[in-house]
Protein backbone atom coordinates (compact mmCIF):
# COMPACT_ATOMS: atom_id res chain seq x y z
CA UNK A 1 90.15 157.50 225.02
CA UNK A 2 90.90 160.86 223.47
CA UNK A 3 92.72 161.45 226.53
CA UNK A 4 95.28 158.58 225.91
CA UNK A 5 95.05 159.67 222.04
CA UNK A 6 96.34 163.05 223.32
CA UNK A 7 98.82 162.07 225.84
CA UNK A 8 100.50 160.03 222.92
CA UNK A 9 100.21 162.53 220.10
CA UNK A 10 102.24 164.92 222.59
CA UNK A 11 104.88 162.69 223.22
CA UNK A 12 105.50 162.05 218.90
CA UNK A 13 105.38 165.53 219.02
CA UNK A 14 108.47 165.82 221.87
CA UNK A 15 110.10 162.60 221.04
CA UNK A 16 114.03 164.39 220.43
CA UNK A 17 114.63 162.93 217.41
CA UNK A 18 111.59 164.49 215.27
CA UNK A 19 111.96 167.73 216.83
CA UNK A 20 115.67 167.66 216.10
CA UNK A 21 114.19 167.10 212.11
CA UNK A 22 111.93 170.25 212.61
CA UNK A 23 114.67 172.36 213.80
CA UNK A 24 117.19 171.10 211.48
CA UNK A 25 115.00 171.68 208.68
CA UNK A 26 113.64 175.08 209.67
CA UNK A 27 117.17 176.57 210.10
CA UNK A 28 117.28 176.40 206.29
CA UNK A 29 114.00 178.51 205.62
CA UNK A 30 115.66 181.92 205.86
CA UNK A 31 118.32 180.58 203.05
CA UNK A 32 115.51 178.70 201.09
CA UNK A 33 113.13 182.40 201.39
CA UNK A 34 116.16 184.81 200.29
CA UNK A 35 116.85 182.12 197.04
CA UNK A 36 113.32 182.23 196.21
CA UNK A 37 113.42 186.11 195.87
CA UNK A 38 116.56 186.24 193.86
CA UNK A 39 114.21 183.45 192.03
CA UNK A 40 111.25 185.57 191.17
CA UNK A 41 113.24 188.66 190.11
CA UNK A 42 114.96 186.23 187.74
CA UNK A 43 111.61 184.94 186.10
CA UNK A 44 109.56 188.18 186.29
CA UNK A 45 106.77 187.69 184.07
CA UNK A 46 107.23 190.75 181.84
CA UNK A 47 107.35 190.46 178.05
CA UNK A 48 111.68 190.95 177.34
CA UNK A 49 112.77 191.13 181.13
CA UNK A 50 113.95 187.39 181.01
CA UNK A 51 115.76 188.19 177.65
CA UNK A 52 117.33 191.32 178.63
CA UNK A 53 118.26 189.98 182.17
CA UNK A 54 120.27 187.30 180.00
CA UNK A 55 121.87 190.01 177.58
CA UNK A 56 123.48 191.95 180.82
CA UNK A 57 124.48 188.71 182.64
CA UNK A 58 122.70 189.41 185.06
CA UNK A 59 120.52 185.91 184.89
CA UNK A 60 123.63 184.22 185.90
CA UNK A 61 124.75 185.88 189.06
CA UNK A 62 120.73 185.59 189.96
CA UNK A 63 121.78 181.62 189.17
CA UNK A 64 124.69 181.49 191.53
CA UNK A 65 122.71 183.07 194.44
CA UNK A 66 119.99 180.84 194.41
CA UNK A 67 122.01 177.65 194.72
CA UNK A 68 124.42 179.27 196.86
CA UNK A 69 120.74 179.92 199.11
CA UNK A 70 118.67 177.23 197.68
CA UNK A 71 121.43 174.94 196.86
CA UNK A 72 122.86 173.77 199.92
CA UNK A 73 119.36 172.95 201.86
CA UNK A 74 120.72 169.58 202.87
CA UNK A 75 124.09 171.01 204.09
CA UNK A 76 122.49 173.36 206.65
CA UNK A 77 120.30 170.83 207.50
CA UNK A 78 122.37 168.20 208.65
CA UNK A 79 124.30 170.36 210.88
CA UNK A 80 121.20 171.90 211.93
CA UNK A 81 119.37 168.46 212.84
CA UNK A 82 123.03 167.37 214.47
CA UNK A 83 123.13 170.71 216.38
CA UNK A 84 119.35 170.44 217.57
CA UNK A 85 119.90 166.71 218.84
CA UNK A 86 123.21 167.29 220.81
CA UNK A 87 121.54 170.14 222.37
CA UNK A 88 118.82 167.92 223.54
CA UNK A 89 121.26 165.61 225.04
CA UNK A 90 122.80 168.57 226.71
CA UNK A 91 126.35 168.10 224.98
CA UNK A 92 128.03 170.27 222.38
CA UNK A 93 125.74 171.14 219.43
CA UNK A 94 128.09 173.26 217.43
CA UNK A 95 130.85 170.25 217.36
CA UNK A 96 128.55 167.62 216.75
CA UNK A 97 126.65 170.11 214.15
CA UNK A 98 130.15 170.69 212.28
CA UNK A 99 131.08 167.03 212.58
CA UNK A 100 128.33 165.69 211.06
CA UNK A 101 128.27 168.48 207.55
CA UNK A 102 132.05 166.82 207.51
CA UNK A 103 130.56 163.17 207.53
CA UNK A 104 128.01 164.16 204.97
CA UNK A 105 130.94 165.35 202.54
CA UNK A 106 132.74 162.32 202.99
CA UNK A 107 129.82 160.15 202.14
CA UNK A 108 128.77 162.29 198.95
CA UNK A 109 130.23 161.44 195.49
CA UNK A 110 132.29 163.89 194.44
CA UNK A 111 131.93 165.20 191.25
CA UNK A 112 134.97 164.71 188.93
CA UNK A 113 136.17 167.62 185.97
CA UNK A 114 139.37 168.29 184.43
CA UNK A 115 140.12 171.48 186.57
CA UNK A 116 139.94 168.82 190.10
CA UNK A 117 137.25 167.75 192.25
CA UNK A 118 134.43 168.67 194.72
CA UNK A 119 130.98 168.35 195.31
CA UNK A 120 128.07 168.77 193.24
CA UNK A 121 125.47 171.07 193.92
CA UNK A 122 122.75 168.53 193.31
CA UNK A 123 123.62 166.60 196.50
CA UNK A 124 124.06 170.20 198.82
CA UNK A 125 120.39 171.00 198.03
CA UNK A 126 117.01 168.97 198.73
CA UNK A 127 118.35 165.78 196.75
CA UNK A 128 120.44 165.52 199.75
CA UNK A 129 118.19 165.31 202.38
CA UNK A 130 117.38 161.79 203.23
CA UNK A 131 121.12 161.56 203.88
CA UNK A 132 121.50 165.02 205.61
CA UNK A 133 118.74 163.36 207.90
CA UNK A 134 120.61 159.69 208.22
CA UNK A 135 123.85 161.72 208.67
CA UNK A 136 122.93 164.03 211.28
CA UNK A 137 120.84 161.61 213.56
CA UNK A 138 123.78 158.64 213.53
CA UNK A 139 126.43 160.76 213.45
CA UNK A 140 125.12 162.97 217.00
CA UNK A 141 124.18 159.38 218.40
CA UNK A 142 127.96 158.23 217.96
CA UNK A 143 129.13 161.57 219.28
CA UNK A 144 126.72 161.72 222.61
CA UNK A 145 127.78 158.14 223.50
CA UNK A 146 131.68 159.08 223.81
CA UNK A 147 131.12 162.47 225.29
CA UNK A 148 128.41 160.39 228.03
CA UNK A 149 131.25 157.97 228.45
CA UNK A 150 133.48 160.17 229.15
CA UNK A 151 135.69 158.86 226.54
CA UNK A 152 137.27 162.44 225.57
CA UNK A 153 140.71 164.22 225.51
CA UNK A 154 140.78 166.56 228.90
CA UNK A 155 142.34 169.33 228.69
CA UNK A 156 144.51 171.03 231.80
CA UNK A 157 142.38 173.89 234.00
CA UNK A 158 143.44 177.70 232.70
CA UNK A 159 143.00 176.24 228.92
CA UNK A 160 140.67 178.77 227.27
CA UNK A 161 137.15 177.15 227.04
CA UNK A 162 137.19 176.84 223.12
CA UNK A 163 140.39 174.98 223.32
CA UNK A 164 139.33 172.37 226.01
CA UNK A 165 136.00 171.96 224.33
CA UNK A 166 137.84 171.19 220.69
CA UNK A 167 140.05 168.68 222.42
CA UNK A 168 136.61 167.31 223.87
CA UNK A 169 135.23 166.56 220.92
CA UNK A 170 138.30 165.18 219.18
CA UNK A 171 138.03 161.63 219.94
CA UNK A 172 133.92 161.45 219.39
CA UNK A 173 134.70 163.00 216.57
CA UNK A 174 137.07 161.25 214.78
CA UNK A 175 135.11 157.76 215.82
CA UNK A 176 132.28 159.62 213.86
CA UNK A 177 134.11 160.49 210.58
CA UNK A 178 135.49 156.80 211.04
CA UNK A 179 132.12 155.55 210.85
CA UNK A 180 130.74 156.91 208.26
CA UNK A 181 134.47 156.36 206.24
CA UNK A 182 133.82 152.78 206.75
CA UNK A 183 130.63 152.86 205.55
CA UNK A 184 131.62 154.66 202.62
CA UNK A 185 134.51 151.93 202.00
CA UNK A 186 131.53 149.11 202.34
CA UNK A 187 129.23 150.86 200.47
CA UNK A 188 131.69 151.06 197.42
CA UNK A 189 132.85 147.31 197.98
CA UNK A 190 129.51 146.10 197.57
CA UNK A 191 129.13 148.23 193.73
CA UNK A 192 126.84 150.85 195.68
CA UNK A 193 128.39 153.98 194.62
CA UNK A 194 125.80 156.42 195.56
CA UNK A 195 124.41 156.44 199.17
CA UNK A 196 122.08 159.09 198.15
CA UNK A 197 120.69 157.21 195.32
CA UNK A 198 120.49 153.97 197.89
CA UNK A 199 118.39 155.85 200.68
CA UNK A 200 116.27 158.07 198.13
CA UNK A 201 115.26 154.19 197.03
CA UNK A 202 114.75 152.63 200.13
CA UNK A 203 113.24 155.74 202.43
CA UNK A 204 112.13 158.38 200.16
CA UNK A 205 110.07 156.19 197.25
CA UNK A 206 107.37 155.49 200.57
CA UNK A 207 107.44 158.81 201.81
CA UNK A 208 107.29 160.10 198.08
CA UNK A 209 104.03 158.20 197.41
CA UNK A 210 102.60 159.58 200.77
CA UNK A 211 104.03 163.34 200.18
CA UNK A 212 103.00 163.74 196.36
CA UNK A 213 99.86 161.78 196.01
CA UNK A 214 96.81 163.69 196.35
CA UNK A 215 95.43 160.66 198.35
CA UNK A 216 98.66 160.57 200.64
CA UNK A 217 97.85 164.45 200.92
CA UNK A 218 94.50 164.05 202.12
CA UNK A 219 95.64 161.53 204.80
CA UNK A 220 98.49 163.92 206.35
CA UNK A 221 95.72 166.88 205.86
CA UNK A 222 93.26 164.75 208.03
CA UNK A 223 96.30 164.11 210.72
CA UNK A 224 97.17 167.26 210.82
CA UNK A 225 93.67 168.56 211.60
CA UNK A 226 92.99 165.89 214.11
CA UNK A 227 96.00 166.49 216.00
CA UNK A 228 95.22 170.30 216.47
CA UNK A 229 91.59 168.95 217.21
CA UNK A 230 93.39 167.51 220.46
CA UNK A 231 95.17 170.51 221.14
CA UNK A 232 98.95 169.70 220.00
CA UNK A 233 100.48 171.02 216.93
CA UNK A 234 99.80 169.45 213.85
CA UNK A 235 102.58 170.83 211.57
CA UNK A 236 105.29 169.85 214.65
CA UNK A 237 104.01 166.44 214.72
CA UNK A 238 103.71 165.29 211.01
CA UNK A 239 106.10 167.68 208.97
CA UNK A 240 109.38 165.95 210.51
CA UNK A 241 108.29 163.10 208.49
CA UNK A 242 106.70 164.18 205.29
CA UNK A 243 107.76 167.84 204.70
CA UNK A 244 111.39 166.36 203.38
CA UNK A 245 109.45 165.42 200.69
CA UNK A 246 107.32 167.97 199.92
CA UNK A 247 111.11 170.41 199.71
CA UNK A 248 112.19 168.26 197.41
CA UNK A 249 109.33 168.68 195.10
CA UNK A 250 109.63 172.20 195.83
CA UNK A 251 113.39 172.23 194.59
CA UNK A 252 113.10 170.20 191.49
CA UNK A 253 109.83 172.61 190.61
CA UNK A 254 112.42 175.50 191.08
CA UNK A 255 115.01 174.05 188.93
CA UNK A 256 112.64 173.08 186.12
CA UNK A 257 111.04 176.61 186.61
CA UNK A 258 114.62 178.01 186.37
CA UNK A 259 115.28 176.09 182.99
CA UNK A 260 111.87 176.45 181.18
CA UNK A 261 110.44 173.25 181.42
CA UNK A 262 107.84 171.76 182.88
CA UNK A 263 107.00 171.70 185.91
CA UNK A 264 106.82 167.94 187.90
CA UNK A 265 105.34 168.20 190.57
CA UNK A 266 102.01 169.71 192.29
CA UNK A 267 102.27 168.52 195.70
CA UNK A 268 104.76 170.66 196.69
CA UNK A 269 105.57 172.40 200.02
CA UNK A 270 104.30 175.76 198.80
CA UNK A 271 101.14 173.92 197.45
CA UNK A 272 100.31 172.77 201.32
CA UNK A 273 101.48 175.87 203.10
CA UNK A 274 99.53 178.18 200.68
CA UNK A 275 96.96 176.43 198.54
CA UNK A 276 95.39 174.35 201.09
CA UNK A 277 96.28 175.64 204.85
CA UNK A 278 94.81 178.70 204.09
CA UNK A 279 94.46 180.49 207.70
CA UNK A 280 96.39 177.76 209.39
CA UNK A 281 95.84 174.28 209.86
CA UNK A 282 91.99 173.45 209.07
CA UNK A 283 91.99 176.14 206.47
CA UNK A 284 90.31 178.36 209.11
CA UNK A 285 90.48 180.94 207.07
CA UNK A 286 86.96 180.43 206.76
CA UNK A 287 85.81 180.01 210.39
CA UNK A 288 86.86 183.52 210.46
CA UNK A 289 85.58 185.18 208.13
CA UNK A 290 82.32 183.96 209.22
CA UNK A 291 83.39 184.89 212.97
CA UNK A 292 83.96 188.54 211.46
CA UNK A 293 81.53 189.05 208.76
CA UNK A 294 78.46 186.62 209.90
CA UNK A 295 77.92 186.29 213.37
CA UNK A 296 75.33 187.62 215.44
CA UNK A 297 76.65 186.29 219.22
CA UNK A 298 78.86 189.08 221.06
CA UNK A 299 81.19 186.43 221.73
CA UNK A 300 81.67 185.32 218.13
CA UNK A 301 81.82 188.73 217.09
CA UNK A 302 84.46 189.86 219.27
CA UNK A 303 86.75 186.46 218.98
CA UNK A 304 86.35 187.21 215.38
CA UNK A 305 87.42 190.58 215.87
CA UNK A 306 90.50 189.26 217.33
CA UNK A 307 91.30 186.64 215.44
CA UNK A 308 90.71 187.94 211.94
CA UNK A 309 93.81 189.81 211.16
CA UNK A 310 95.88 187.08 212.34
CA UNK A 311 94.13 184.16 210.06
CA UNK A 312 94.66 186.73 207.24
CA UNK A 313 98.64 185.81 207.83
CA UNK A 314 98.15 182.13 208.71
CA UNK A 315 98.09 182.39 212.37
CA UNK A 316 94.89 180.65 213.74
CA UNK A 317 95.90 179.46 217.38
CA UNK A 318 93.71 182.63 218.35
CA UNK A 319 90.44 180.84 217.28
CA UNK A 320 91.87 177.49 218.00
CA UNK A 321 91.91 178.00 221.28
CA UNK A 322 89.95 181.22 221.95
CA UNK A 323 87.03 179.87 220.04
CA UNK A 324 87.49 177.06 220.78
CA UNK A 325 88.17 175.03 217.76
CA UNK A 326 89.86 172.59 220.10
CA UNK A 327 87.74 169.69 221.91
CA UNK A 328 85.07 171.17 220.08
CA UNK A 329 83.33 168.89 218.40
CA UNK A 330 80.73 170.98 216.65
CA UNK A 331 83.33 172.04 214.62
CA UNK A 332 85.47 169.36 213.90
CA UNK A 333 83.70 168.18 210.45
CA UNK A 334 84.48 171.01 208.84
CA UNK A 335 87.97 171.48 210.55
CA UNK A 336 88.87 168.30 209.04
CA UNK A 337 86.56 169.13 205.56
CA UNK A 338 87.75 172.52 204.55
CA UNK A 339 91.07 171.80 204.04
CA UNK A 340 90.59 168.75 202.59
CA UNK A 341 88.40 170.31 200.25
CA UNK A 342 90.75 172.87 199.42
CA UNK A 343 93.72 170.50 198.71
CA UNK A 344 91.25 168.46 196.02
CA UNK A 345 90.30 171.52 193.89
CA UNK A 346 93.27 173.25 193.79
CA UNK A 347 95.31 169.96 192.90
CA UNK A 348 92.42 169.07 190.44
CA UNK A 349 92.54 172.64 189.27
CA UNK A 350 96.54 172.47 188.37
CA UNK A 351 96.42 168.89 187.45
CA UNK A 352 93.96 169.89 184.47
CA UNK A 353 95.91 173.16 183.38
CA UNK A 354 93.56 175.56 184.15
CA UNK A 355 95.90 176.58 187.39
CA UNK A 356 99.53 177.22 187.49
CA UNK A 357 101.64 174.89 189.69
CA UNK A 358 103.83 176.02 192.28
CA UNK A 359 107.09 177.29 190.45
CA UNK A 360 109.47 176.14 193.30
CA UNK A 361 109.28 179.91 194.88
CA UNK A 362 109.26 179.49 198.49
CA UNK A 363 106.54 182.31 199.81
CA UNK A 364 107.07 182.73 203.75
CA UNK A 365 103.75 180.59 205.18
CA UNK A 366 102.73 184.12 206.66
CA UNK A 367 101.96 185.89 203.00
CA UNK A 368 97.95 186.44 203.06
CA UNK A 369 95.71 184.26 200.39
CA UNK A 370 95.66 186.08 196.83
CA UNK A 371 99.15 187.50 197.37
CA UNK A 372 101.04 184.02 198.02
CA UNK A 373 98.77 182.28 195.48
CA UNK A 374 100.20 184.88 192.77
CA UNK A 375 103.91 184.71 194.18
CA UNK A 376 103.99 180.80 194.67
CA UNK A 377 102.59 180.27 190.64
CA UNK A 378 105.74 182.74 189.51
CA UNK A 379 103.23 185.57 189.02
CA UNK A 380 100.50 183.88 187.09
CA UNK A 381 96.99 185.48 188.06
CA UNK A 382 95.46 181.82 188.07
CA UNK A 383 96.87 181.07 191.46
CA UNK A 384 95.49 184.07 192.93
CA UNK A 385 92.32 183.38 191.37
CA UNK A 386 92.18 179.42 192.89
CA UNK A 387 92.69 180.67 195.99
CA UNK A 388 89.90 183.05 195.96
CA UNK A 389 87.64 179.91 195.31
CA UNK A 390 89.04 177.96 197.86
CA UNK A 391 88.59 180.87 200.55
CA UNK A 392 84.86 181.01 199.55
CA UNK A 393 84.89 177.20 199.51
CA UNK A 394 85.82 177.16 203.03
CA UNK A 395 84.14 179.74 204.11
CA UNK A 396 80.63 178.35 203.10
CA UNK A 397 81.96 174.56 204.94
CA UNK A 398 82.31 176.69 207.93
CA UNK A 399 79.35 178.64 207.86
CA UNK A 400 76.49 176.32 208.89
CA UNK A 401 78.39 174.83 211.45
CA UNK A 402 79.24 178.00 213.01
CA UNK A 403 76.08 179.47 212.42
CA UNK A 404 74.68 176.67 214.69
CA UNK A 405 76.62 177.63 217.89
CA UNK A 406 76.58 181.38 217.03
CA UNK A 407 72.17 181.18 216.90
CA UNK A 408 72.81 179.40 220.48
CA UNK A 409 74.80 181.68 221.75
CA UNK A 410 72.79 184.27 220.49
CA UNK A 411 69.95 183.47 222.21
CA UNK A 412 71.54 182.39 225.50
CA UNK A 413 72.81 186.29 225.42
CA UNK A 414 69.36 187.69 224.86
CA UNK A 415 68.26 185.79 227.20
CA UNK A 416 71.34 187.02 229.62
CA UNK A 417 69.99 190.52 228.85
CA UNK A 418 66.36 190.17 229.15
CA UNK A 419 66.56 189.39 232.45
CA UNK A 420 69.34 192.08 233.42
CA UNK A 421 67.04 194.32 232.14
């Protein structure tokens, strides 16, 4: 059975089109990261800074970076998930990557002043991204079938490469930007004016209960753990679906944050990667500080000699499958447990003010526990301080559990030297 459970876990987790999501996505984290530092030196929390940031201007150009960073999430992303999905399909990634941000303009509303047109920035950044993900899919989909067709403009031989691959694309192209210039047309026709507004409706109210309910937390929190339990990576196989959401909480925390108000949301992306995956899926920050601190077996001693310093930056595959924590069912309660527990208090914890939400800073998923929980709150000591509860909440799930392999292994290794000796 768990073989079968396995076998089709891995292939959700290599189907092309969710991995083209992951990729897409991701490509955007290095723009997302650099926004959220011009971010926090825009909102440091020192008594006159904000005030005398605004006197020198200064709070403006911070403004303009971070939506020229943070802003245009959706616009990488769409050629990034058209890019990754061509390349799967072994045809031209960079055409079908720049044919598809060209579809998602011509689908967006633009936004209307005196001085002319263009696009707003509310559509560039996470608002956008149900689309950006709609876009890029259909858009590579129409592109691969011409190119596989063969249905392209060939160029002569001794035509630089660049020049015979533009001509290449021309014809999948324009049947692309047709498509989606039709759809536009229809759209309008039938009084739907915004496509954004019609697949944030239809796709992303679902998704949004799942991805911002602390109930529809706990579920993806139990997937995830269960699908590392088998050996496959959980945050590959669930984020493509879910994580759109939890960005776009993210982004309209940031915004609020940026404008003084308050924030929406506590379910954001920040909240999972550093309030409740604390050491990597199964908040195994835990297992190893028991491995390091606790254990009497020389083989628990020494894996938690190697995997310590890793967990402290979020990397657990060490103990996941040096331990293992994989197939192992002694430990699978509290693999699935800890972080479950540590998604409940720290949501609890913000939900009755006594914790700051996440501001909308983006803190790279590698920032130790204490550290991120300070950065990810906009410098309020209160998510540093949840975080050390939820690291000793963990590590006391963990403890009995491990403490019943490590006393076996313990004794199999006195045994082991009793009898060398």
């Amino acid at each position: 059975m768990l073989e079968k459970v396995e076998a089709w876990a891995a292939k959700v987790a290599g189907q092309r089109h969710l991995k083209a999501l992951r990729d897409g996505i991701v490509l955007a984290m290095p723009l997302i990261i650099i926004g959220s530092v011009f971010l926090v030196l825009g909102n440091l929390p020192i008594p006159g800074y904000i005030e005398l940031l605004q006197e020198l201007g200064i709070t403006a150009w911070f403004g303009k970076i971070v939506s020229a960073s943070f802003g245009i999430m959706a616009l990488v992303a769409v050629f990034g998930i058209a890019n990754s999905l061509a390349r799967d399909y072994d045809v031209d990634g960079i055409s079908s990557g720049i044919i598809a941000i060209s579809a998602y303009i011509l689908v967006t509303p633009d936004l209307i002043a005196e001085t002319g047109s263009g696009v707003n920035y509310t559509y560039l950044g996470s608002t956008g991204l149900f689309v950006a993900i709609v876009v890029g899919l259909i858009s590579t989909e129409i592109f691969t079938f011409f190119i596989r067709k063969n249905w392209i403009i060939r160029m002569p031989e001794g035509v630089p490469p660049a020049v015979s691959q533009s001509f290449a694309a021309l014809l999948p192209g324009f049947m692309v930007i047709l498509f989606w210039a039709v759809t536009y047309i229809l759209l309008e026709l039938l009084g739907i004016e915004n496509i954004h507004d019609l697949l944030t409706n239809t796709l992303g109210r679902p998704l949004s209960f799942i991805g911002s309910s602390i109930w529809g937390t706990l579920f993806m929190v139990g997937l995830n753990s269960f699908f590392w339990f088998l050996g496959i990576h959980g945050a590959n196989t669930t984020n493509p679906i879910i994580q759109p959401v939890w960005l776009q909480n993210t982004d309209a925390n940031r915004m609020a944050f940026e404008a003084g108000e308050e924030l929406p949301n506590i379910i954001t992306n920040e909240f999972m990667l550093n309030f409740v995956w604390m050491g990597g899926g199964g908040a195994t920050i835990g297992l190893v500080i028991v491995l390091f601190f606790m254990s009497k077996s020389k083989q628990n001693k020494a894996m938690g000699q190697l995997s310590f310093f890793p967990g402290i930056f979020n990397i657990n595959e060490p103990v996941l499958f040096g331990l293992p924590v994989v197939l192992n069912f002694k430990l699978l309660i509290p693999f699935i447990l800890a972080p479950m527990a540590t998604a409940l208090i720290t949501y609890y914890a913000m939900l009755l003010g006594l914790v700051a939400k996440p501001a909308g800073i983006v803190v790279p998923w590698t920032m130790p526990p204490i550290i991120s929980g300070y950065l990810a709150t906009g410098g309020k000591l209160s998510g540093a301080v949840i975080q050390v509860i939820t690291v000793t909440v963990s590590t006391i799930i963990y403890y009995p559990f491990v403490r019943l392999t490590d006393q076996e292994k313990y004794k199999a290794e006195q045994k082991t030297d009793d009898s060398a000796s």
